[in-house]
N, C-alpha and C. Protein backbone atom coordinates (compact mmCIF):
# COMPACT_ATOMS: atom_id res chain seq x y z
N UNK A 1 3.71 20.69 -17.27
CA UNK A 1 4.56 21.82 -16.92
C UNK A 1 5.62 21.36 -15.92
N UNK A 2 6.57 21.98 -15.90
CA UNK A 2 7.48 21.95 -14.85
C UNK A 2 8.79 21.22 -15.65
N UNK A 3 10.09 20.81 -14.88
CA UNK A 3 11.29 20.77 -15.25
C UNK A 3 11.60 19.25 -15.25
N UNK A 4 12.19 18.76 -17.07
CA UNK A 4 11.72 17.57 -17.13
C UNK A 4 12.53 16.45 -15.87
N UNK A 5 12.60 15.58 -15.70
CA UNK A 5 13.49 14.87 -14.74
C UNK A 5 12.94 14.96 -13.12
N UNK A 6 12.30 16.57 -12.63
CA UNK A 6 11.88 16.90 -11.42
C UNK A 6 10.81 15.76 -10.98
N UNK A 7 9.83 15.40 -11.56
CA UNK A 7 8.69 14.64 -10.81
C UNK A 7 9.28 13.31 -10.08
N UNK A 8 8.82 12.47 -9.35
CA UNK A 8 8.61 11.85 -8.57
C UNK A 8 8.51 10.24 -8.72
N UNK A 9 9.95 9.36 -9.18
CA UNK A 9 10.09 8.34 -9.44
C UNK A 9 9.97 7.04 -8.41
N UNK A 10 9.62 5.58 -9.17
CA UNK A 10 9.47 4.55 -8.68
C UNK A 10 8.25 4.39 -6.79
N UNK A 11 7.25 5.34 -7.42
CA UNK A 11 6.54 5.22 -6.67
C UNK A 11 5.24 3.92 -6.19
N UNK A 12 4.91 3.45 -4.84
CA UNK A 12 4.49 2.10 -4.91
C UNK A 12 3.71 2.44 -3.25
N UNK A 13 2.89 1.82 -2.91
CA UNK A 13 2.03 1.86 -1.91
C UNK A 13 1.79 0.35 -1.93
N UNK A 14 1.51 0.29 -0.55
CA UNK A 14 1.13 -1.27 -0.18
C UNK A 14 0.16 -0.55 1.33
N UNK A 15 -0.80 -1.62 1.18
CA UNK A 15 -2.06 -1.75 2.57
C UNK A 15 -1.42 -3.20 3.44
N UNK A 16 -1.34 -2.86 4.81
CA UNK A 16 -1.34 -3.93 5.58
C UNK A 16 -1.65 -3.69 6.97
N UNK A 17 -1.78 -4.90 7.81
CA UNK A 17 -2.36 -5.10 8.73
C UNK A 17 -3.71 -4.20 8.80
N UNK A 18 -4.31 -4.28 7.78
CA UNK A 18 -6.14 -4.42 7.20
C UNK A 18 -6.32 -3.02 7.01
N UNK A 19 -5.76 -1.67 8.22
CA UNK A 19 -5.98 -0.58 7.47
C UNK A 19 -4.91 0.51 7.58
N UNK A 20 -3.58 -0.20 7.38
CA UNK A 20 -2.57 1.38 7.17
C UNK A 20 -2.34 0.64 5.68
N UNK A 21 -1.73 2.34 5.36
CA UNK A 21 -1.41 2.19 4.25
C UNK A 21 0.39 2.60 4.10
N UNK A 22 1.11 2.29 3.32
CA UNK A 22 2.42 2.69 3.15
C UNK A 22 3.06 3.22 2.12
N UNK A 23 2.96 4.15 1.74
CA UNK A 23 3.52 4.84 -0.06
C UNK A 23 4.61 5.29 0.13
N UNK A 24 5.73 4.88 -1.06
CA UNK A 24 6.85 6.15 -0.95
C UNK A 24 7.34 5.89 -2.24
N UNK A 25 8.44 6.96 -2.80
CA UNK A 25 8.76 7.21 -3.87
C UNK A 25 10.04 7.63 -3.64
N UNK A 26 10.72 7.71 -5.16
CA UNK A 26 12.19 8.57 -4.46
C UNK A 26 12.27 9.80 -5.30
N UNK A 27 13.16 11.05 -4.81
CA UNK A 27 12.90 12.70 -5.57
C UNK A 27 13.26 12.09 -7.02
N UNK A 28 13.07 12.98 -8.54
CA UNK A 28 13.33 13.19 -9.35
C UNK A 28 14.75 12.90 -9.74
N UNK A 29 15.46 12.55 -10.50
CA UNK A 29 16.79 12.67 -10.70
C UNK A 29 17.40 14.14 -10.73
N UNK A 30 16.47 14.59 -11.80
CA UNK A 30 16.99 15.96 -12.12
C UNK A 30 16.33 17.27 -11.25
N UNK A 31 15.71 16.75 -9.95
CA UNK A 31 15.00 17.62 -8.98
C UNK A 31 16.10 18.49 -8.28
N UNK A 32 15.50 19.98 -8.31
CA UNK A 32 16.67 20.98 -7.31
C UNK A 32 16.40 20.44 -6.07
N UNK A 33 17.49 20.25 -5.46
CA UNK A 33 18.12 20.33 -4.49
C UNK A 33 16.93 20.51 -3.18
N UNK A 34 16.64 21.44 -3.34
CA UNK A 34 15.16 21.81 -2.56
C UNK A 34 13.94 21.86 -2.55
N UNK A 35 13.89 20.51 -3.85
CA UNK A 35 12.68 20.02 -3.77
C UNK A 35 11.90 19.38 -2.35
N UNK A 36 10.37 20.05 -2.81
CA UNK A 36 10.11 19.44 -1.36
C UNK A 36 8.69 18.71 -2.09
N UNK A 37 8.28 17.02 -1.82
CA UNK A 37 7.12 16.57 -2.47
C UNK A 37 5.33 16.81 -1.46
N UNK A 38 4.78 16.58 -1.96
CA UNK A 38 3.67 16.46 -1.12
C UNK A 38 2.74 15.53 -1.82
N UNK A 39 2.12 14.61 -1.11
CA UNK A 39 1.20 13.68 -1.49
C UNK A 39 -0.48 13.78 -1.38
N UNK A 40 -1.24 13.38 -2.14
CA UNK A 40 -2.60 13.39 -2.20
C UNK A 40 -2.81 12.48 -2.64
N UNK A 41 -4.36 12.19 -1.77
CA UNK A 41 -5.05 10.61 -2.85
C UNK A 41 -6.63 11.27 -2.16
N UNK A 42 -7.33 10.04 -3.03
CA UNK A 42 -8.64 10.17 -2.91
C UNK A 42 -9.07 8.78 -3.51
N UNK A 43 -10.03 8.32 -2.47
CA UNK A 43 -10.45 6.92 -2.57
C UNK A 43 -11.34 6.74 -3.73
N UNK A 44 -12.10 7.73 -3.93
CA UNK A 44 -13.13 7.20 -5.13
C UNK A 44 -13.92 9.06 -5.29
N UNK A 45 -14.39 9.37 -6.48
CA UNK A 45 -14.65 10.09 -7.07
C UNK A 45 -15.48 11.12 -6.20
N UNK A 46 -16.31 10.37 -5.18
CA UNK A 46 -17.36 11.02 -4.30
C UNK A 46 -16.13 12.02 -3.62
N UNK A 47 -15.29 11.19 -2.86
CA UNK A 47 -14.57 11.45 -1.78
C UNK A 47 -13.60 12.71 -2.03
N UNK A 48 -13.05 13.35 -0.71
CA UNK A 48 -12.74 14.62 -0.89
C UNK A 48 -11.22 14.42 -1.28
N UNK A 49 -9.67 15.42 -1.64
CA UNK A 49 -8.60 14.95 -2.02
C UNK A 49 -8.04 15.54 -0.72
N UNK A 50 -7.40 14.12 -0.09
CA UNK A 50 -6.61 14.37 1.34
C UNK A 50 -5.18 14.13 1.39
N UNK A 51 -4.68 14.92 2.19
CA UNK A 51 -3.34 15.43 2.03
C UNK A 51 -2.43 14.24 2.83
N UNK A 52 -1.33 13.91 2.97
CA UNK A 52 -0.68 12.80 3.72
C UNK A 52 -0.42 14.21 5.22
N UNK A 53 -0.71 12.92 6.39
CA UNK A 53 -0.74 13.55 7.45
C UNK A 53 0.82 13.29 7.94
N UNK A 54 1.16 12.09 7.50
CA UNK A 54 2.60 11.44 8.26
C UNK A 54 3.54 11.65 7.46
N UNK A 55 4.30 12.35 6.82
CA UNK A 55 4.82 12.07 5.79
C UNK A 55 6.86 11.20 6.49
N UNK A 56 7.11 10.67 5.16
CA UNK A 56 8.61 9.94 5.61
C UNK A 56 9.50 10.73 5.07
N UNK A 57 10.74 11.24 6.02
CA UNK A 57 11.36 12.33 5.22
C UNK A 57 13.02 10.95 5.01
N UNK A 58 13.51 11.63 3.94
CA UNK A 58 15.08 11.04 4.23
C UNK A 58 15.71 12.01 4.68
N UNK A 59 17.27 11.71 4.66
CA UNK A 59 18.60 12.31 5.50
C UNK A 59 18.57 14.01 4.78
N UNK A 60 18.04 14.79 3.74
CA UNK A 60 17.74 16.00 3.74
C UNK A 60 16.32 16.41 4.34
N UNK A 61 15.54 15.65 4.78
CA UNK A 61 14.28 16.60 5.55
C UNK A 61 13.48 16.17 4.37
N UNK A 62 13.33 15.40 3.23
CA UNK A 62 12.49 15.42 1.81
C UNK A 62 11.64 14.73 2.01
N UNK A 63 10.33 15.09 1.92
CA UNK A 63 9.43 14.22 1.74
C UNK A 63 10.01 12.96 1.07
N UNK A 64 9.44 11.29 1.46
CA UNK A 64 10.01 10.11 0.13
C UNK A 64 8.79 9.29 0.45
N UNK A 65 8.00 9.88 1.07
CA UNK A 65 6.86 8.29 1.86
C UNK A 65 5.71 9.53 2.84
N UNK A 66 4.75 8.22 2.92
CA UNK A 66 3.62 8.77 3.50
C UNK A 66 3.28 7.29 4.39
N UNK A 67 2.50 7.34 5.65
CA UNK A 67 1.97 6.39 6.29
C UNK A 67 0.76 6.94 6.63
N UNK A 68 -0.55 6.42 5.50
CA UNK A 68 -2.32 7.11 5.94
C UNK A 68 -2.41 5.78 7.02
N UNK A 69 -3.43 5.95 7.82
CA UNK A 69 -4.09 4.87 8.78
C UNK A 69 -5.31 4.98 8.84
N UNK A 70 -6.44 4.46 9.12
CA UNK A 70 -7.69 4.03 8.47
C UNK A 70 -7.99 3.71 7.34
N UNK A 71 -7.05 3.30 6.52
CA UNK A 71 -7.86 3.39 5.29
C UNK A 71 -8.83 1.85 4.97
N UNK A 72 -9.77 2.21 4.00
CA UNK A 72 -10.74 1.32 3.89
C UNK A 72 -10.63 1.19 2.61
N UNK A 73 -10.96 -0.07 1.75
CA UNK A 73 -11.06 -0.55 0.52
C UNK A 73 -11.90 -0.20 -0.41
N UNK A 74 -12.76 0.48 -1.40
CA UNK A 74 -13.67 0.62 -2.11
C UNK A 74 -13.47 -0.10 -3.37
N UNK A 75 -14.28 -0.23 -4.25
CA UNK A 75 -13.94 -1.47 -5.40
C UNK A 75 -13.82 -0.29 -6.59
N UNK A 76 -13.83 1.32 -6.61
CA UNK A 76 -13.30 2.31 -7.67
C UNK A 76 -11.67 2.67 -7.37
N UNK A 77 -10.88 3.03 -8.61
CA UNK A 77 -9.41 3.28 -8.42
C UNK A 77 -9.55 4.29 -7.43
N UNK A 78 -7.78 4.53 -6.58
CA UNK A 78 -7.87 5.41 -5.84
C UNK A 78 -6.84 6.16 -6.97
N UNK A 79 -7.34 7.51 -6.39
CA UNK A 79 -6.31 8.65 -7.17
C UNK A 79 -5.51 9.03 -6.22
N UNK A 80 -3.54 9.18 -7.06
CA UNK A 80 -2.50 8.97 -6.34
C UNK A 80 -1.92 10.21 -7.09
N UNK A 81 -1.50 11.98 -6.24
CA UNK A 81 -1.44 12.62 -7.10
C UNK A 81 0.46 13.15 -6.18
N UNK A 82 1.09 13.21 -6.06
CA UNK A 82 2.57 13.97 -5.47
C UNK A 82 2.96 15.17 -6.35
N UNK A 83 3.05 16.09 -6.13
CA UNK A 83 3.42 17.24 -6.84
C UNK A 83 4.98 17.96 -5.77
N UNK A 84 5.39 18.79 -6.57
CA UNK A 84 6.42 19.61 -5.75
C UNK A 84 6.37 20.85 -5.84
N UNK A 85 7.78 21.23 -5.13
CA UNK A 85 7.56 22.93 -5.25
C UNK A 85 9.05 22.94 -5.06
N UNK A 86 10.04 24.44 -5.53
CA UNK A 86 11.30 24.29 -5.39
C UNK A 86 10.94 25.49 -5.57
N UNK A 87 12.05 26.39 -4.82
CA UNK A 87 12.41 27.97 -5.09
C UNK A 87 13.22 28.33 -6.71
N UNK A 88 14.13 27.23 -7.20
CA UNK A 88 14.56 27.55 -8.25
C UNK A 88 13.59 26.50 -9.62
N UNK A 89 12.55 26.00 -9.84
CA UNK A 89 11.85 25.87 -10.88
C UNK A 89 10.70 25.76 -10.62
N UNK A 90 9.78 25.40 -11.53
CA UNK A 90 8.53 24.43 -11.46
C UNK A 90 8.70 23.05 -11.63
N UNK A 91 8.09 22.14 -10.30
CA UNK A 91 8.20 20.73 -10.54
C UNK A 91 7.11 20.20 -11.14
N UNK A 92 7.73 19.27 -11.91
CA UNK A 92 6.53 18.07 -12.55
C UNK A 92 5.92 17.10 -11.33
N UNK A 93 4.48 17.22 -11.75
CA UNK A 93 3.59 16.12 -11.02
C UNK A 93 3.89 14.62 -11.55
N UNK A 94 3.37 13.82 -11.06
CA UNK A 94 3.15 12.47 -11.08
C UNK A 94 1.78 12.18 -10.34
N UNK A 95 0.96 11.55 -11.31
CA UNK A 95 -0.08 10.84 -11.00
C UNK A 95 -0.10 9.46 -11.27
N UNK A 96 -1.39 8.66 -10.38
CA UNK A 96 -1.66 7.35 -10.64
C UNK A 96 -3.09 6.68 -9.94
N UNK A 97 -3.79 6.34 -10.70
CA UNK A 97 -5.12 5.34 -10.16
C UNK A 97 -4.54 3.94 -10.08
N UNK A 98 -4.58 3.59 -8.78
CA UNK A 98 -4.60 2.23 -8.06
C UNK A 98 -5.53 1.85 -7.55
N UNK A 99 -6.32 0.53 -7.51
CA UNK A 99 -6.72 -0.93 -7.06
C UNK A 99 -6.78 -0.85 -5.78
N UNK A 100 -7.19 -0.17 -4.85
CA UNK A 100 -6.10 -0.52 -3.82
C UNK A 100 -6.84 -2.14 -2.98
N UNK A 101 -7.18 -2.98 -3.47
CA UNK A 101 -7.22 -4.38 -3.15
C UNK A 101 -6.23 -4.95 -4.02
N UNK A 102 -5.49 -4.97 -4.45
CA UNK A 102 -4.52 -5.11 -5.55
C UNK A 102 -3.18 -5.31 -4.95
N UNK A 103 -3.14 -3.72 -3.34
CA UNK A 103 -2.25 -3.84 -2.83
C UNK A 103 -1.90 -4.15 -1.72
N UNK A 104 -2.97 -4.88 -0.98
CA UNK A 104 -3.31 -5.37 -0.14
C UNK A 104 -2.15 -6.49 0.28
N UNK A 105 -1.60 -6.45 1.37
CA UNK A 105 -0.79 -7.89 1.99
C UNK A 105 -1.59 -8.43 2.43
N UNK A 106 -2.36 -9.25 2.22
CA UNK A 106 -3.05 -10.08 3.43
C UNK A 106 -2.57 -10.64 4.66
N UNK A 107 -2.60 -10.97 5.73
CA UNK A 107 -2.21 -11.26 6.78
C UNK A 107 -2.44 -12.83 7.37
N UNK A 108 -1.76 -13.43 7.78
CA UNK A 108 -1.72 -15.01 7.88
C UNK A 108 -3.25 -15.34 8.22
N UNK A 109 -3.74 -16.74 7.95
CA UNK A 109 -4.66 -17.22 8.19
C UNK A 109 -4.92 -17.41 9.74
N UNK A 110 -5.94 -17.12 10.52
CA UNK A 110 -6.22 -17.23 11.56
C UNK A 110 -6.45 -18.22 12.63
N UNK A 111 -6.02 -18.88 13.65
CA UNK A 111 -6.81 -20.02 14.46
C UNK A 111 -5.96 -21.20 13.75
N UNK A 112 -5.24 -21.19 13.58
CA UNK A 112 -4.54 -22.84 12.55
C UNK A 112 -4.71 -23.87 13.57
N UNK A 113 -5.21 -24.50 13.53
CA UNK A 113 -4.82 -26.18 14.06
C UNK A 113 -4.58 -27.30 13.62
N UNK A 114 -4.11 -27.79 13.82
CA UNK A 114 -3.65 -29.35 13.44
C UNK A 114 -3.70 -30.40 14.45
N UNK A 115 -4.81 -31.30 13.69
CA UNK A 115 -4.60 -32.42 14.77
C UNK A 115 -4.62 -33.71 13.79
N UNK A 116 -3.59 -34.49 14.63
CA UNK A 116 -3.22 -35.71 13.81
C UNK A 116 -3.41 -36.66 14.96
N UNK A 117 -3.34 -38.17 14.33
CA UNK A 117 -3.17 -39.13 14.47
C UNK A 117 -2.44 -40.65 14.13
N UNK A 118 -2.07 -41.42 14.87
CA UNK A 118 -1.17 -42.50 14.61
C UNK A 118 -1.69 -43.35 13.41
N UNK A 119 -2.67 -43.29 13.20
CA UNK A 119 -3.26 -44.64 12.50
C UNK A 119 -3.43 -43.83 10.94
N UNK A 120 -4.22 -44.43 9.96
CA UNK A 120 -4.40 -44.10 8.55
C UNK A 120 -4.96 -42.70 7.98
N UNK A 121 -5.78 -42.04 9.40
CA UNK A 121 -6.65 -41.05 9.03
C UNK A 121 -5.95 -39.83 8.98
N UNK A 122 -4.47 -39.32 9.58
CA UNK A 122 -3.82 -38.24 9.45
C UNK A 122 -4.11 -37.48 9.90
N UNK A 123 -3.80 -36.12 9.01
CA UNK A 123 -3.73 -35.27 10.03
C UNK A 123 -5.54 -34.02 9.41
N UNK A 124 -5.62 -33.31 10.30
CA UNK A 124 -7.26 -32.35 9.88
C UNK A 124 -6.35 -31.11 10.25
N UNK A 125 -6.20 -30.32 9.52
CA UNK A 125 -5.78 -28.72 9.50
C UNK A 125 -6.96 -28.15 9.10
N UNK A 126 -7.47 -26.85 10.49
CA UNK A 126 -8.48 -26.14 10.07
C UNK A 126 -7.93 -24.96 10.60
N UNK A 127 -8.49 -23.66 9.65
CA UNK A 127 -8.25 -22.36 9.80
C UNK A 127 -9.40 -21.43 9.49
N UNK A 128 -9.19 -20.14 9.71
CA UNK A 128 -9.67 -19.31 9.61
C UNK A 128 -9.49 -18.51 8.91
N UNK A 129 -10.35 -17.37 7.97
CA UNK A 129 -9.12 -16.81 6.73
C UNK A 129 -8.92 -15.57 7.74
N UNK A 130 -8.12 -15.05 6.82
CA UNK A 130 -6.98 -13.75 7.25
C UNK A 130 -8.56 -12.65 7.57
N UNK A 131 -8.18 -11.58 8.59
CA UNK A 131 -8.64 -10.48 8.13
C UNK A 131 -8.64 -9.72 7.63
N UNK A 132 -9.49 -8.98 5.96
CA UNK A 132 -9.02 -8.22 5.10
C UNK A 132 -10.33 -7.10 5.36
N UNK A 133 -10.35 -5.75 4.83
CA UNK A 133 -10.53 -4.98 4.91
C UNK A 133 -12.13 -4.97 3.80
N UNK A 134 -11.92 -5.68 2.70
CA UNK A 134 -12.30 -5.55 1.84
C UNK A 134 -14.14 -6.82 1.29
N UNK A 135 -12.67 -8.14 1.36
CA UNK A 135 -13.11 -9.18 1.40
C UNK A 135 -13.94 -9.93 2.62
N UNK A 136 -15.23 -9.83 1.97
CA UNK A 136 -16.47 -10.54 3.17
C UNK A 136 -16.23 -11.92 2.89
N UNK A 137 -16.33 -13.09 2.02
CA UNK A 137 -16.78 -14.12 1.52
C UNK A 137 -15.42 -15.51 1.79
N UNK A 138 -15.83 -16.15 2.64
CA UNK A 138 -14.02 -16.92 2.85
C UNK A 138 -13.89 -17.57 1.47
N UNK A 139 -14.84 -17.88 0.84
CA UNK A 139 -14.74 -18.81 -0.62
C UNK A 139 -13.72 -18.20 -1.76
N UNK A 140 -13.41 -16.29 -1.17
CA UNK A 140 -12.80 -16.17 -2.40
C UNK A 140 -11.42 -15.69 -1.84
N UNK A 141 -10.98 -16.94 -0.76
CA UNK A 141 -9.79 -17.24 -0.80
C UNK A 141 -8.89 -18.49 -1.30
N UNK A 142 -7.75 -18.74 -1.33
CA UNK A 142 -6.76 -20.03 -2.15
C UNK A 142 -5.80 -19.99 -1.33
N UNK A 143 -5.95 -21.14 -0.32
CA UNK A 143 -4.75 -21.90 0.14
C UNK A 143 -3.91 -22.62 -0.33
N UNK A 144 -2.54 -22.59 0.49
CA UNK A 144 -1.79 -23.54 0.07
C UNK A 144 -1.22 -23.59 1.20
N UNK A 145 -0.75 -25.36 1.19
CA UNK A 145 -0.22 -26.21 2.53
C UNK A 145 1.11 -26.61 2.58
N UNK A 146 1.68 -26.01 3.17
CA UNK A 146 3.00 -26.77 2.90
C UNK A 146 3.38 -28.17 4.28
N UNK A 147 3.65 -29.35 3.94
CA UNK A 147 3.68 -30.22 4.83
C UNK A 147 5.03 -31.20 4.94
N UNK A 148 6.10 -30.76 6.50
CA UNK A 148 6.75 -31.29 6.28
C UNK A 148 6.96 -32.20 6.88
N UNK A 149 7.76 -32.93 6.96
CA UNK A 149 8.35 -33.68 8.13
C UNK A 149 9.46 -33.74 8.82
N UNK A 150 9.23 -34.09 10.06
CA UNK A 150 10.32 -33.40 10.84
C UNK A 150 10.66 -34.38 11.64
């Protein structure tokens, strides 16, 4: 239902620094004027459907973004629901189930050191992995080194 063009395009969420989260979208093309969006998600099926507390407005006051904080990882999709409301139609929803380890930035590896030496044996780089929200196990991470010289 609602007025085709109105719902809620190029929408995308990303998790970082382990538990905010960042979603935004932009209005409808063909959305009145006074569309206003509102966001919902829900982590996994148990869980209750919670409303965005922060929302990001642009240069008309419009909802375009949400910033949740705590959030925690579960290994079921999260449900991603934005609906609207306008005095002159009915707006179309937009839904979506996301991964949300999927959207995870991870955050640099921890503790880096490097210690080298003059002679044949080089250099020993040891680290720590990133802190993720999700991921217990350092094994099911993949480095890569970049080494230059200077």
């Amino acid at each position: 239902a609602g007025m085709n063009g109105s719902a809620i395009e190029n929408f995308s969420c990303v998790i970082y620094n382990i538990f905010l989260m960042n979603c935004t979208w932009q209005a409808g093309r063909d959305a009145p004027a006074d569309t206003q969006y509102f966001l919902y998600w829900q982590k996994s099926i148990e869980d209750n459907q919670m409303e965005c507390e922060l929302y990001i407005k642009d240069e008309n006051r419009r909802n375009v973004g949400c910033i949740f904080q705590n959030v925690s990882i579960g290994h079921e999709k999260a449900y991603f629901l934005v609906n609207g409301s306008s005095k002159d139609s009915l707006i179309q929803f937009y839904d979506e189930y996301i991964d949300l380890y999927k959207i995870e930035i991870l955050t640099a590896p921890l503790n880096v050191t490097a210690n080298c030496t003059r002679d044949s044996a080089g250099c020993i780089i040891m680290w720590h992995p990133p802190r993720t929200s999700h991921m217990k196990k350092a094994k099911c991470f993949q480095y890569e080194i970049s080494i230059q010289n200077k």
